[in-house]
Every structure is written in C-alpha cells, then in structure tokens.
C-alpha atoms as a PDB file:
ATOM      1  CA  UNK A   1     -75.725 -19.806 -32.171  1.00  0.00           C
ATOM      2  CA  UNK A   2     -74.000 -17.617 -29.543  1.00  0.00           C
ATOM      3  CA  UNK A   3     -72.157 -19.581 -27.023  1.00  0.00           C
ATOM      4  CA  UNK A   4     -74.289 -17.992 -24.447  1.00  0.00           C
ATOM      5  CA  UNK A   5     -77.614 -18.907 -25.741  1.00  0.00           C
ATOM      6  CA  UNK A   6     -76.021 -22.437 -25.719  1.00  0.00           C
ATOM      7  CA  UNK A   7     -74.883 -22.053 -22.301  1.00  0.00           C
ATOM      8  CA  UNK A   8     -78.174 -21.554 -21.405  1.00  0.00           C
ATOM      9  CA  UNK A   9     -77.161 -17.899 -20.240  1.00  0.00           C
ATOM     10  CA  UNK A  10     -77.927 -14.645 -21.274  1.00  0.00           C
ATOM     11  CA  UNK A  11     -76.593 -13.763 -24.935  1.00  0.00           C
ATOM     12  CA  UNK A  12     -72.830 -12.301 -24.168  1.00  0.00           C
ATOM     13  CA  UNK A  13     -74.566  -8.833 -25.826  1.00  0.00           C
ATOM     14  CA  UNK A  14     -76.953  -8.739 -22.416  1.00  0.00           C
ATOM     15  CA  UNK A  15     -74.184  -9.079 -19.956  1.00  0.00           C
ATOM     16  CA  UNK A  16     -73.073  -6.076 -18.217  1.00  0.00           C
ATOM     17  CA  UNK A  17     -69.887  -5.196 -16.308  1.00  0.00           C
ATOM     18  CA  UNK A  18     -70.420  -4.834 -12.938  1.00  0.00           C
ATOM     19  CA  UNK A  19     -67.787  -2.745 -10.887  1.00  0.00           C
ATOM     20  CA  UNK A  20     -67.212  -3.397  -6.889  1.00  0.00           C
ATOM     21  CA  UNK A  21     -64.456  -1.128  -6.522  1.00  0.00           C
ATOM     22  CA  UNK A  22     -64.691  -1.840  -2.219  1.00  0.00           C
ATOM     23  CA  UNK A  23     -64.587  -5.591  -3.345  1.00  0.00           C
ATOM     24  CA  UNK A  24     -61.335  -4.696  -5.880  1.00  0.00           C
ATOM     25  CA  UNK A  25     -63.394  -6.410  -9.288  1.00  0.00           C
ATOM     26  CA  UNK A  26     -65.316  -5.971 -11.731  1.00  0.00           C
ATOM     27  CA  UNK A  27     -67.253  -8.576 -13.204  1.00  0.00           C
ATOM     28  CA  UNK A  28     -69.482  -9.692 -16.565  1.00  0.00           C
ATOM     29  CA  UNK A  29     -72.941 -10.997 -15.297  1.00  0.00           C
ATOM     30  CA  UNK A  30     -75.984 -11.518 -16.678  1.00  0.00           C
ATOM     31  CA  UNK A  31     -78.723  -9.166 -16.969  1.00  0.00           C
ATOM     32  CA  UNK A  32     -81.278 -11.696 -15.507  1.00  0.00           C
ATOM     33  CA  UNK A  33     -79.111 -11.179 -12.027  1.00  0.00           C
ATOM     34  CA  UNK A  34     -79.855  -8.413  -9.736  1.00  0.00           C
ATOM     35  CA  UNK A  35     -78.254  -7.356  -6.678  1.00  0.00           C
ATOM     36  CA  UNK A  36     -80.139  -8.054  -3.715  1.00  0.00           C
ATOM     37  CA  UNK A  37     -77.587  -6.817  -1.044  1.00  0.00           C
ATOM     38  CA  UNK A  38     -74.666  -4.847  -1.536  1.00  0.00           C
ATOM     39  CA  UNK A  39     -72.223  -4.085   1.516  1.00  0.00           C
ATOM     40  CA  UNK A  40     -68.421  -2.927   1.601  1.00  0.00           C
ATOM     41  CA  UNK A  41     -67.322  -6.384   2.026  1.00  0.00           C
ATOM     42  CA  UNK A  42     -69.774  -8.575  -0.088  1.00  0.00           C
ATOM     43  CA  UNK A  43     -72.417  -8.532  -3.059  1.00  0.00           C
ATOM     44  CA  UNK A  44     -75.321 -10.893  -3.779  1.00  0.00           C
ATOM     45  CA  UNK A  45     -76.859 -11.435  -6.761  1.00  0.00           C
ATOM     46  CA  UNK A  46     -79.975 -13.522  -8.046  1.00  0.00           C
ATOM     47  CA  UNK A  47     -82.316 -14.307 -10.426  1.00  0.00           C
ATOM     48  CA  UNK A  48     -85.858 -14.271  -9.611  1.00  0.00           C
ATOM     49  CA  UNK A  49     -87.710 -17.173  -9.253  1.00  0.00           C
ATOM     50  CA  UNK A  50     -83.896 -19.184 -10.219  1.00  0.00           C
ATOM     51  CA  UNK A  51     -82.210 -20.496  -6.723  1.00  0.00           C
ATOM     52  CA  UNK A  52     -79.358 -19.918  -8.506  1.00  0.00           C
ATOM     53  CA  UNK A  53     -77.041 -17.501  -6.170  1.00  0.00           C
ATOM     54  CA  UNK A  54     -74.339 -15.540  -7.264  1.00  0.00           C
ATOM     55  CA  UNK A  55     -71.903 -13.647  -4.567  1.00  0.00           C
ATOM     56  CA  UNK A  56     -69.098 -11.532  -4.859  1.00  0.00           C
ATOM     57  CA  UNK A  57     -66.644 -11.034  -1.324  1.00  0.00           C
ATOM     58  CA  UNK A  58     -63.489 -10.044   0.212  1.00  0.00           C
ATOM     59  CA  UNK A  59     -62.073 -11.840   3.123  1.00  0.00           C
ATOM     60  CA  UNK A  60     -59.032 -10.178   5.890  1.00  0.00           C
ATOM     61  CA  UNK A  61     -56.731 -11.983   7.018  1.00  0.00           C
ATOM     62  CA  UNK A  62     -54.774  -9.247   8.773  1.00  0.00           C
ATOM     63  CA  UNK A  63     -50.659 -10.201   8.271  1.00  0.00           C
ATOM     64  CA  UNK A  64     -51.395 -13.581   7.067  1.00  0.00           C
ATOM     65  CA  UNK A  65     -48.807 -14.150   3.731  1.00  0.00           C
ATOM     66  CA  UNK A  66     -50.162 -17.758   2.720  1.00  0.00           C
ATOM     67  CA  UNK A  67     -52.379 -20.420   3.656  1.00  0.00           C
ATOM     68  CA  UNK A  68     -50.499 -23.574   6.004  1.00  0.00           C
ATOM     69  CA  UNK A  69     -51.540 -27.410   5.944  1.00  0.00           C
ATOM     70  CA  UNK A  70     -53.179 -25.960   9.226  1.00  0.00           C
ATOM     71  CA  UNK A  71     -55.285 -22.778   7.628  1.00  0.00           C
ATOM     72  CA  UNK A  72     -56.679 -25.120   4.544  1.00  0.00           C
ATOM     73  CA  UNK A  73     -57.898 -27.979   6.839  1.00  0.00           C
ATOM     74  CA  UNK A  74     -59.770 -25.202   8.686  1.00  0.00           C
ATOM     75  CA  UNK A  75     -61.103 -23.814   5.727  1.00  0.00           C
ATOM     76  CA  UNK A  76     -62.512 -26.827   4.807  1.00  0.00           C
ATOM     77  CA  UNK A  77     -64.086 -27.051   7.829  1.00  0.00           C
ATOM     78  CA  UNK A  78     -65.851 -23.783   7.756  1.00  0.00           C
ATOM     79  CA  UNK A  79     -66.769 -25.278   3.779  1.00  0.00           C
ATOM     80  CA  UNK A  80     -68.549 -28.195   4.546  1.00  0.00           C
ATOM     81  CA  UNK A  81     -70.461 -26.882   7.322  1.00  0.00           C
ATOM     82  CA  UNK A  82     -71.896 -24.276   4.691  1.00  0.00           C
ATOM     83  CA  UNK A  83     -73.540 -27.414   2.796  1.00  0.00           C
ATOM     84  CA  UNK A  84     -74.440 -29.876   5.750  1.00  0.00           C
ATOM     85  CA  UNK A  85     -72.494 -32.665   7.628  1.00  0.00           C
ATOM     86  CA  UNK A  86     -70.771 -35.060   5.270  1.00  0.00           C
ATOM     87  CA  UNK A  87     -69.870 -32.205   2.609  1.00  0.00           C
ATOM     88  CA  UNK A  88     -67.215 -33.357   0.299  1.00  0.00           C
ATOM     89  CA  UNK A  89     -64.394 -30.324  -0.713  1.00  0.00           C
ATOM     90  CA  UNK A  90     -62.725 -30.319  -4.040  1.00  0.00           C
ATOM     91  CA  UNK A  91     -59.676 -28.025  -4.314  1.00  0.00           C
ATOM     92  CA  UNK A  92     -57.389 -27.106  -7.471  1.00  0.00           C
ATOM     93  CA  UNK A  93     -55.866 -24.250  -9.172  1.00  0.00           C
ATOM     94  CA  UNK A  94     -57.619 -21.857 -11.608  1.00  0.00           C
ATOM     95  CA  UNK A  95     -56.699 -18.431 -12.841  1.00  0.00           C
ATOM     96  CA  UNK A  96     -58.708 -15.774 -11.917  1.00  0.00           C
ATOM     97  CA  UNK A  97     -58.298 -12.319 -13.816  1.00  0.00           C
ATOM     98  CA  UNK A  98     -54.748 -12.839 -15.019  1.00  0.00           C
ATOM     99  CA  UNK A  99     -54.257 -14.232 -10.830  1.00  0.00           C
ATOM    100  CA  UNK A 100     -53.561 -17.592  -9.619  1.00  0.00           C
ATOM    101  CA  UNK A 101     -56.357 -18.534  -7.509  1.00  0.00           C
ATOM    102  CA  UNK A 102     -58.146 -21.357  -5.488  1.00  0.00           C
ATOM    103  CA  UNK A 103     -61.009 -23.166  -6.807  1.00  0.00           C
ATOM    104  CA  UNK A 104     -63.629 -24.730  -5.108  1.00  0.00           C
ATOM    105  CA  UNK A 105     -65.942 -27.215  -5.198  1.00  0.00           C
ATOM    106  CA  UNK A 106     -68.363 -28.357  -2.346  1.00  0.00           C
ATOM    107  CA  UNK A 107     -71.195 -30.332  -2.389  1.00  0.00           C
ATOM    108  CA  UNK A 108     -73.642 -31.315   0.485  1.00  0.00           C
ATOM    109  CA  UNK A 109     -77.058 -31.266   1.695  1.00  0.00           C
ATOM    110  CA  UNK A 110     -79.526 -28.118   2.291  1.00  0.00           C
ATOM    111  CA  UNK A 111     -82.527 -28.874   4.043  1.00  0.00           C
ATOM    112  CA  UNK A 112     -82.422 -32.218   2.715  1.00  0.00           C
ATOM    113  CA  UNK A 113     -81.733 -31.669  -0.900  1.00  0.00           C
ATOM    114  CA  UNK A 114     -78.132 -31.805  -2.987  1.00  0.00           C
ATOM    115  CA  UNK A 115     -76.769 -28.555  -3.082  1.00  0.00           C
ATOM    116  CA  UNK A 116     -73.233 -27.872  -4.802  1.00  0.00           C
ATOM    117  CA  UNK A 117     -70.901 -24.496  -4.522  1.00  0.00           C
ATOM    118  CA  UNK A 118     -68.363 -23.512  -6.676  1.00  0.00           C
ATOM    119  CA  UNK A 119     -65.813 -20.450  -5.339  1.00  0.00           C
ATOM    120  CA  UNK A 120     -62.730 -19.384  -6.595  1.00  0.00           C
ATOM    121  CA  UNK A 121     -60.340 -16.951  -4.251  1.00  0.00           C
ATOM    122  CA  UNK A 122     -57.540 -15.084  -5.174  1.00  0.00           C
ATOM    123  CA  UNK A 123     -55.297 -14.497  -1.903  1.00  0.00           C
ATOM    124  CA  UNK A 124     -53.091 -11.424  -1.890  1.00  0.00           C
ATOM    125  CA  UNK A 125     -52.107  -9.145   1.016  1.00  0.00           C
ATOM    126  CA  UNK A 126     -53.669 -10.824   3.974  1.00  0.00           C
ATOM    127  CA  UNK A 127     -56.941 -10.544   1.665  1.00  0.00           C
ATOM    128  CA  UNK A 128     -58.694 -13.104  -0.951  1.00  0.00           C
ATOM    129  CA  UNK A 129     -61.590 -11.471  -3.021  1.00  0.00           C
ATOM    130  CA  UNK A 130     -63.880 -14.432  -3.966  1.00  0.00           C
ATOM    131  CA  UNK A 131     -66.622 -15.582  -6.615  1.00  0.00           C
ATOM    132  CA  UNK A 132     -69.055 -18.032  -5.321  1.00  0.00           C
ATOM    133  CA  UNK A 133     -72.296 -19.546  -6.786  1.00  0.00           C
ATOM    134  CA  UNK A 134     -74.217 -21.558  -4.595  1.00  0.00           C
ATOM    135  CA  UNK A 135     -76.739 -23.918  -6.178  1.00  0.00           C
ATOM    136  CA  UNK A 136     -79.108 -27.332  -6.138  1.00  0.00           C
ATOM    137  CA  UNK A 137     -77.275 -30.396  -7.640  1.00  0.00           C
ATOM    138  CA  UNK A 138     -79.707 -30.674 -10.456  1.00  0.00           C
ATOM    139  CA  UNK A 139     -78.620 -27.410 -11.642  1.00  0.00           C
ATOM    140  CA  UNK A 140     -74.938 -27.894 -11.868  1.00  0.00           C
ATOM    141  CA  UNK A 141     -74.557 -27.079 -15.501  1.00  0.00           C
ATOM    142  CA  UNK A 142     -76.204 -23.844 -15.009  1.00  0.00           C
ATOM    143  CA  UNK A 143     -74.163 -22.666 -12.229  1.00  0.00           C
ATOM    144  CA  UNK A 144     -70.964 -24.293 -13.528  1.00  0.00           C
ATOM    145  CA  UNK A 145     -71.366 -21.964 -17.379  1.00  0.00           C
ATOM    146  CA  UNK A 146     -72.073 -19.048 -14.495  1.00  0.00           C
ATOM    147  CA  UNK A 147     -69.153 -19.503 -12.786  1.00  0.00           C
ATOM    148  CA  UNK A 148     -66.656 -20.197 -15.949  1.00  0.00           C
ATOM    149  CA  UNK A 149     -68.316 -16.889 -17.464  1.00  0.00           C
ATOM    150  CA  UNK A 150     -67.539 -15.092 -14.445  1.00  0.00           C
ATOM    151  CA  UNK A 151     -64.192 -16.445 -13.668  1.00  0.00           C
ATOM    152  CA  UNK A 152     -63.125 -15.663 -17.240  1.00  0.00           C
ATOM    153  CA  UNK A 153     -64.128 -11.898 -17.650  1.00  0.00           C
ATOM    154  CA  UNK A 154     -63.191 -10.550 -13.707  1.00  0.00           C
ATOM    155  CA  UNK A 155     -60.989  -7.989 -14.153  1.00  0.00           C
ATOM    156  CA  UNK A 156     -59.165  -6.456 -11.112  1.00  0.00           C
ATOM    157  CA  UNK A 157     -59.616  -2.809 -10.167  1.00  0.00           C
ATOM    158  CA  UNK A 158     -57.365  -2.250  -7.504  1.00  0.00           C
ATOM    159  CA  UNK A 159     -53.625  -2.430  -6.851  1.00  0.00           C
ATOM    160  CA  UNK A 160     -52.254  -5.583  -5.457  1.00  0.00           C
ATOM    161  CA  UNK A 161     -52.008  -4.729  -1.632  1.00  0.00           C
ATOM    162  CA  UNK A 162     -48.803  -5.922   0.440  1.00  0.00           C
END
C-alpha cells in the first residue's frame, strides 16, 4: 500500500510541485488542494468541503539577525491569539529543506471548537518563509501527515539573503 494512501493523503504519484518563487519554495502538495489566494507574500490552499487549511508565507523583519527571549515571548503572543484565549504554544527544532527551522504547535479554541496549528519557519536574512496548516482537533492526524509531507519535500528556490 503506498504510504500515502495510508496517510490518508493523496497517492505520492498525485502530488504536484508547487513553485512560489516570491515566497523562495517550492513545495509537494496534494492534488485535492487548490489555491484559493495567491499574493507576493502568502499562498492559501484548501480542499473543498475539508477545513483543512494549508498556507505558504514570508515574514520581514527588516535588520533583525535572530530571535531574543524578548521577540519569541511576543511571538507567542501573536500565536495564541490566532487560536483563542488560553492557547497553549509548543516550540522545537525541525529541519526544513536541508534548513534548521522552528516548529510549531498551537492549539486553542475557534468559535468554540478545538482547533490545532502546526507551522514551521525557517529565519534567514531578516526573513522566515513559513508552512502552516491550520485545522479542528479531531483532525490532527490529517493535518499532522500534511504537514510532515510538506516539511519533508520543500525545496528552496532562492539564494539565502544576508
């Protein structure tokens, strides 16, 4: 059985490459996803009638050469008020396309319901270029084969910057 089948995904042969050269990736994702907005600074995907969200970004941060104690406690700030009041952040290290990165995991309530998001950044340059899927609790496993998928095949597309 092909691991994506099992995963519940799309078979690996139905994934296509996706390439945000403004964004600096390029990215395996399912065929079921379709871009519903596509701007020089972020791309979101879906599948219909899945709440299953799947965004692609870049972040400045002007001069900025790494995050403080200070910067991450903001950050998660701005993170938990994506999912609600009370919104528990996870942090720890993944790599990202051959990059260290940041991974995320926050989980919280949406109009009253568990909601979960997973993100990974890479931060290079004054700029991190970030995955996110943003999801209901129930379908964790889902999102979480989604993410590792995407995570795994990113390839970069533009020079590291600073």
């Amino acid at each position: 059985m092909a691991l994506g089948l099992w995963l519940g995904l799309a078979p690996a042969a139905e994934a296509r490459k996706l390439a945000f050269p403004l964004l600096g990736m390029e990215a395996s994702v399912p065929d079921a996803y379709t871009i519903d907005e596509a701007g020089p600074a972020r791309v979101l995907l879906s599948r219909k009638d899945n709440p299953v969200g799947l965004s692609f970004y870049r972040v400045e941060f002007g001069n900025l050469d790494k995050f403080s104690a200070a910067h991450n406690k903001e950050l998660e700030k701005f993170l938990r008020q994506r999912l609600g009041k009370g919104a528990q952040v996870e942090m720890s290290s993944l790599v990202v396309g051959g990059r260290p990165a940041t991974r995320v995991l926050v989980s919280g309530l949406r109009a009253g319901k568990p909601w979960q998001m997973l993100a990974a950044w890479s931060f290079r340059g004054g700029q991190a270029q970030v995955v996110e899927v943003l999801y209901p609790a129930a379908q964790r496993n889902e999102a979480g084969d989604l993410f590792g998928q995407v995570c795994r095949n990113l390839v970069w597309v533009r020079p590291e910057r600073g």
